[in-house]
Protein backbone atom coordinates (compact mmCIF):
# COMPACT_ATOMS: atom_id res chain seq x y z
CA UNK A 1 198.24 159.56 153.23
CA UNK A 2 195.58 160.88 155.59
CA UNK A 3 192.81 160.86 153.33
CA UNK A 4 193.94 157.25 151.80
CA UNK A 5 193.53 155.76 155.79
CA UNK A 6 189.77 157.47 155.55
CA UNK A 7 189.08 155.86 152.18
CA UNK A 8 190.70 152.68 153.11
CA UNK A 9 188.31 152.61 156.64
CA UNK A 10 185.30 153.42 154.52
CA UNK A 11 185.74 151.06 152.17
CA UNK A 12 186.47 148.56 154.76
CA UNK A 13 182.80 149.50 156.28
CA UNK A 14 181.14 148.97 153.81
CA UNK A 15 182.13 145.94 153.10
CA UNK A 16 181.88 144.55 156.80
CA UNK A 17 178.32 146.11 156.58
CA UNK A 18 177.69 144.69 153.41
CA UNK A 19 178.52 141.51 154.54
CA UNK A 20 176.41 141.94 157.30
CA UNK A 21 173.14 142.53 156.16
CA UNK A 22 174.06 140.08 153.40
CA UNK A 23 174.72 137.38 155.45
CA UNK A 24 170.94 136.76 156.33
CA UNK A 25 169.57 134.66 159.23
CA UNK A 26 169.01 131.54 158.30
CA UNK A 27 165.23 129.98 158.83
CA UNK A 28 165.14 127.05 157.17
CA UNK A 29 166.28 124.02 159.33
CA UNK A 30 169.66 122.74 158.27
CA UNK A 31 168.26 119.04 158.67
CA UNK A 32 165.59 119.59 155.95
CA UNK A 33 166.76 117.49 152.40
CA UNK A 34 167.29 120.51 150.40
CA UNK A 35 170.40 118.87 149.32
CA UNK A 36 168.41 116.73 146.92
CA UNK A 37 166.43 119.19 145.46
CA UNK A 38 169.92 121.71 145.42
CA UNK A 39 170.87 118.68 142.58
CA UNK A 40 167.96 118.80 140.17
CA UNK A 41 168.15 122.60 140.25
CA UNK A 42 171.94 122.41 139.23
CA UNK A 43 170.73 119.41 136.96
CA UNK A 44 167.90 121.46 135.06
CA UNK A 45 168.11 122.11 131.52
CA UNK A 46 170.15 125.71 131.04
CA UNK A 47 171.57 125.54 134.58
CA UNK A 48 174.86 128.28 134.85
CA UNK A 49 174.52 129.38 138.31
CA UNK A 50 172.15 130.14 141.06
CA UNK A 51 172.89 134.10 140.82
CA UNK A 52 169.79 135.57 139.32
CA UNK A 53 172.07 137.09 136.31
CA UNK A 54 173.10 133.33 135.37
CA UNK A 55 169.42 132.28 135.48
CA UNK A 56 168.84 129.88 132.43
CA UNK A 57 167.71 131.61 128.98
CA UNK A 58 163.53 131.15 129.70
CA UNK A 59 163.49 132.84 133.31
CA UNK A 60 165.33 135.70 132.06
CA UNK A 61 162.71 135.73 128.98
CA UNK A 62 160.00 135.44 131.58
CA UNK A 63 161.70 138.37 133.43
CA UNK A 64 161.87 140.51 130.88
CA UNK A 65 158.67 140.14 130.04
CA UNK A 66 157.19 140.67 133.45
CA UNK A 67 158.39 143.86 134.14
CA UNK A 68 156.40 147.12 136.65
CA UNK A 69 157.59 150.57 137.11
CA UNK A 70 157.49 150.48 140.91
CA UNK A 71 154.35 152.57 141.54
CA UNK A 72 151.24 150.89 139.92
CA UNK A 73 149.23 148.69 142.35
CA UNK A 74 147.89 145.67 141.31
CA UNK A 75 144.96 144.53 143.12
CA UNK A 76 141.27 143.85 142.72
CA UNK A 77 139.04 141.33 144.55
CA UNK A 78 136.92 141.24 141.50
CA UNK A 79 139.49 139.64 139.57
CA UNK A 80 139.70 136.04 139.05
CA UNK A 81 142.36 133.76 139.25
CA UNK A 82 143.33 134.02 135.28
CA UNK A 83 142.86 137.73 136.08
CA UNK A 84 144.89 137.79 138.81
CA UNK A 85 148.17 135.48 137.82
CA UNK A 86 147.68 137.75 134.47
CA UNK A 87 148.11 141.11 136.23
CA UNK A 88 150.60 140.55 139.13
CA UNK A 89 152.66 137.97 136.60
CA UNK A 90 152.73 138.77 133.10
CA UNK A 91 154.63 136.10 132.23
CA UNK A 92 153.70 132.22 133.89
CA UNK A 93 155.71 132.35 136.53
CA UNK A 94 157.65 135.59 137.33
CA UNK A 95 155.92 138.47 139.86
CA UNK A 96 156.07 141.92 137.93
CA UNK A 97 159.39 143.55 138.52
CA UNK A 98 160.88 140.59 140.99
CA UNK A 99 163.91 139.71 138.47
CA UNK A 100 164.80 143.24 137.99
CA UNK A 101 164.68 143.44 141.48
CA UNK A 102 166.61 139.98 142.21
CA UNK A 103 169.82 140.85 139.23
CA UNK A 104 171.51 142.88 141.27
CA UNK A 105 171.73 139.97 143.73
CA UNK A 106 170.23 141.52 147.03
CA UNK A 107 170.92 138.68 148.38
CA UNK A 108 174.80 137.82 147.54
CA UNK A 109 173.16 134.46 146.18
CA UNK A 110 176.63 132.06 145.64
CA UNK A 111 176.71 131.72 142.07
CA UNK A 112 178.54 128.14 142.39
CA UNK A 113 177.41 127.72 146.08
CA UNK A 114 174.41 128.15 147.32
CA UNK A 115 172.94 128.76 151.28
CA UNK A 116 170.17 128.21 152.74
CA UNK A 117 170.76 131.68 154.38
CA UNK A 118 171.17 132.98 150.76
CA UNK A 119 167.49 130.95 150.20
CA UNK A 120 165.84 132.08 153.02
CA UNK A 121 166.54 135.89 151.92
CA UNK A 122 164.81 135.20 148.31
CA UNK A 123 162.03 134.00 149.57
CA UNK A 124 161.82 137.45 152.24
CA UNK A 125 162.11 139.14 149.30
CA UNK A 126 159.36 137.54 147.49
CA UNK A 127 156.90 137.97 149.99
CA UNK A 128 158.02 141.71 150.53
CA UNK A 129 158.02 142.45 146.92
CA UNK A 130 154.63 140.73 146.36
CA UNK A 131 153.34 143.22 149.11
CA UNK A 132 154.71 146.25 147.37
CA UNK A 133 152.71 145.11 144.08
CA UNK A 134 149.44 144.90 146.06
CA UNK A 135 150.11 148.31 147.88
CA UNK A 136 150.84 146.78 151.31
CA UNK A 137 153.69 147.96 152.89
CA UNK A 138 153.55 146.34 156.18
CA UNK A 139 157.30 144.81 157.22
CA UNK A 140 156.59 140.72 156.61
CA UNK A 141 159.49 138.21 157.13
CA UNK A 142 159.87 134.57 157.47
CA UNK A 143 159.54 133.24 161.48
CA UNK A 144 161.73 130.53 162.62
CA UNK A 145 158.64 128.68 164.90
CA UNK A 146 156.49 128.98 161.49
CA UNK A 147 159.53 127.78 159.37
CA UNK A 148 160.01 124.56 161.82
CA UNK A 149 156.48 123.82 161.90
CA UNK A 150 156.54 123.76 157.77
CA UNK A 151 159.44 121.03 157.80
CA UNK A 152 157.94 119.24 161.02
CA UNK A 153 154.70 119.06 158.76
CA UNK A 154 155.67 117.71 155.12
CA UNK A 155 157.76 115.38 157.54
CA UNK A 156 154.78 113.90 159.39
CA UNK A 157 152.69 113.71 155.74
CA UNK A 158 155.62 112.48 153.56
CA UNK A 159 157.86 110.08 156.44
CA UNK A 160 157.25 108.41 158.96
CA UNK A 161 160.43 109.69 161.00
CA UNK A 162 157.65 111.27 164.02
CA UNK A 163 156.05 107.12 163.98
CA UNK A 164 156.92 107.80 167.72
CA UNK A 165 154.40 110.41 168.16
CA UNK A 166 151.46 108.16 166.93
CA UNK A 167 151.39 109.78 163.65
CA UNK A 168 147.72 109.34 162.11
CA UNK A 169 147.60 108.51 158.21
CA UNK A 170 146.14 111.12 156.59
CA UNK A 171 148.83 111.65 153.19
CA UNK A 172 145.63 112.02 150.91
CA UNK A 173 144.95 115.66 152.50
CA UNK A 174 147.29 118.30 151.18
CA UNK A 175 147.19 119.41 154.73
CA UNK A 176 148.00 116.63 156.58
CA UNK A 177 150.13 117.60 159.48
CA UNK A 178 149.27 120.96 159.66
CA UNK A 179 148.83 120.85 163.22
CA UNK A 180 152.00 118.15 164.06
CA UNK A 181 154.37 119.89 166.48
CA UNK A 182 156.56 117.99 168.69
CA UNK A 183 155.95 117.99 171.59
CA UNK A 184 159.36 116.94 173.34
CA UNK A 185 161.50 120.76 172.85
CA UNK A 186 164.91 118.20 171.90
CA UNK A 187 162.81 116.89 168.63
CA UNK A 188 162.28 120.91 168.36
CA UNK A 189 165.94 122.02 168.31
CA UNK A 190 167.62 119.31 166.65
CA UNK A 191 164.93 119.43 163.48
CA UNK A 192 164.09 123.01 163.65
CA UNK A 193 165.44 126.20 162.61
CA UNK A 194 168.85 126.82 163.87
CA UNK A 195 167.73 130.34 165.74
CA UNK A 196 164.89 128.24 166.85
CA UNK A 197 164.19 129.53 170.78
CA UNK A 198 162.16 126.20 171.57
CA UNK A 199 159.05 125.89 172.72
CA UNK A 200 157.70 126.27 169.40
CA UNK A 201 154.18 126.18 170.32
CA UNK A 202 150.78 126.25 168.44
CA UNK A 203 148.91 129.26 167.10
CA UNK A 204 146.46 131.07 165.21
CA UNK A 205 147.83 130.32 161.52
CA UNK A 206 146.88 129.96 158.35
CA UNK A 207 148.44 127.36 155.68
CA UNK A 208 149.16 126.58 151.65
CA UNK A 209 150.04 124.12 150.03
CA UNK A 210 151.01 122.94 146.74
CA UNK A 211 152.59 120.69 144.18
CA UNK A 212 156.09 122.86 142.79
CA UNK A 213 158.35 121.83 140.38
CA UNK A 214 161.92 120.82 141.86
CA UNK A 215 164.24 122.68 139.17
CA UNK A 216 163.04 125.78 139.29
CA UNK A 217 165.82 128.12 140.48
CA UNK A 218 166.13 129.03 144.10
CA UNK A 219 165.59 132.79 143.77
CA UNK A 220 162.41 132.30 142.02
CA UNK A 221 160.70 129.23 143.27
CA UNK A 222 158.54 131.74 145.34
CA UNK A 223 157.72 133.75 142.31
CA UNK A 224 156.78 131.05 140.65
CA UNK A 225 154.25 129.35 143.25
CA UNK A 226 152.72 132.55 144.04
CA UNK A 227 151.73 132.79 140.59
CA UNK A 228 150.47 129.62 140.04
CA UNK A 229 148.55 130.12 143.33
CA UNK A 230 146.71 133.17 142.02
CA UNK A 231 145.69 131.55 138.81
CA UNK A 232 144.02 128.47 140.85
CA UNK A 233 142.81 130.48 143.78
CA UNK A 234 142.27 134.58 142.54
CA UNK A 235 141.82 137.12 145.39
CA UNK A 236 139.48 135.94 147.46
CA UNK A 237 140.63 132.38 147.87
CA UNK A 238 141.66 131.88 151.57
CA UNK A 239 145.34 129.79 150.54
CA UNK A 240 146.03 133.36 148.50
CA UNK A 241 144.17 135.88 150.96
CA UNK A 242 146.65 135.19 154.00
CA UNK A 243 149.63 135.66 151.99
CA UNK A 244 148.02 139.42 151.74
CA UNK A 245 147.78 140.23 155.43
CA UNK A 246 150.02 137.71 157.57
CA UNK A 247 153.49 139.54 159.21
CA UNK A 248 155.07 136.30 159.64
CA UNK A 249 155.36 133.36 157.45
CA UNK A 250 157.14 129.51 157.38
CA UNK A 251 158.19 128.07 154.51
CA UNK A 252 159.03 124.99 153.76
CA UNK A 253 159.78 122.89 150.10
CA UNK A 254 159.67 119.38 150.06
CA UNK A 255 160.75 116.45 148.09
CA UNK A 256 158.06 114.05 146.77
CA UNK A 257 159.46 112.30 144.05
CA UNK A 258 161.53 112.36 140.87
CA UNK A 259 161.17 116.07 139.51
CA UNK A 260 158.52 117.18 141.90
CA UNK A 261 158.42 119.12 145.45
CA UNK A 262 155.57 120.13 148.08
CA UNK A 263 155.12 123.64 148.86
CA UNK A 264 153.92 124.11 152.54
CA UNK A 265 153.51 128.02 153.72
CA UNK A 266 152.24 129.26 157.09
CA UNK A 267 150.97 132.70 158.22
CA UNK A 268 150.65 134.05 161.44
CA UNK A 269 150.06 137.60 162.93
């Protein structure tokens, strides 16, 4: 009966740990219109779940395909950007080694229901294993100031929801609003992260951008623009090189029309 109570406690840690680390923080701010892109993704072609063991039929081809064995590094400035996409993604769009990483569901991704919490820990664990496969092991997470800024930016280039803070037209540059922060620390909390500790301020960061497609799954949507990034950028591009060395990033995915979503990523130090 003794030893029952122990197992019964144990098991009941475990699972209250489990659930704690699983839980994740959440980054992304709750007021961003994930919602609509949430729909194509459940819409797309193949669609059974947003576990990574549901994934549809071609990203678990592309998985398989795209495999490492943990210790090889993969990394050469001499590459170029066909070189590079080939060797850290040997298949379009999957990292080596991220979906065998990602079945097990590190994240406790909602098969049926999704979070942005569950979201927010796939991309953490795109950047971290996209570090291992370079052979830089330096902690990097997702920052909820960097996060904001990412939303606050594809805001100010795709609305005009900041008109108020004499927002200058400039939607032709892929980083228009880079710099936008607002400047009144309400604006800040109400549209930024919910562990947002306002002032956000400016600092020395470093930004991507690009065009994503809106139905690729939500565990892999980082996968996939990294590797479309190396293939247009290779090594030494600068939108690539700060996703090597930053500690913190924002993230931030944005709907621009029927089928299609902006990419914005910041780095800082």
């Amino acid at each position: 009966m003794e030893f029952s109570k122990h197992i019964t406690f144990i098991v009941l840690l475990t699972f209250l740990f489990t659930c704690q680390v699983f839980a994740g923080v959440q980054f992304t701010p709750t007021r961003s219109n994930w919602t609509y892109i949430n729909n194509i993704v459940k819409s797309a072609s193949g669609f059974m779940g947003h576990a990574p063991n549901n994934a549809p039929t071609w990203v678990k081809s592309e998985g398989l395909k795209s495999t490492w064995d943990g210790k090889t590094i993969f990394y050469n400035t001499s590459w170029t950007g066909v070189e590079m996409r080939k060797a850290l993604c040997a298949s379009t769009r999957m990292l080596r080694g991220f979906y065998q990483m990602m079945v097990p569901n590190p994240c406790a991704i909602n098969n049926a229901t999704i979070s942005l919490a569950q979201i927010d820990c796939a991309y953490n664990k795109t950047f971290a294993h996209f570090r291992k496969l370079i052979g830089n092991t330096v902690p990097v997470t997702l920052d909820t100031c960097l996060t904001s800024r990412t939303l606050w930016a594809n805001q100010y280039k795709y609305t005009a929801m900041w008109s108020n803070y004499s927002v200058t037209t400039c939607q032709a540059s892929a980083h228009c609003g880079a710099t936008f922060i607002p400047s009144n620390v309400n604006d800040q909390k109400w549209f930024g992260s919910p562990t947002l500790v306002a002032p956000c301020v400016a600092g020395v960061t470093s930004e991507s951008a690009q065009g994503l497609k809106a139905d690729y799954p939500w565990f892999m949507k980082l996968s996939a623009a990294f590797c479309e990034l190396f293939q247009m950028g290779g090594p030494n591009d600068p939108h690539v090189g700060f996703l090597r060395t930053h500690k913190k990033y924002g993230v931030n995915i944005f709907p621009t029309g029927p089928g299609s979503t902006f990419l914005r990523m910041k780095g800082s130090s």
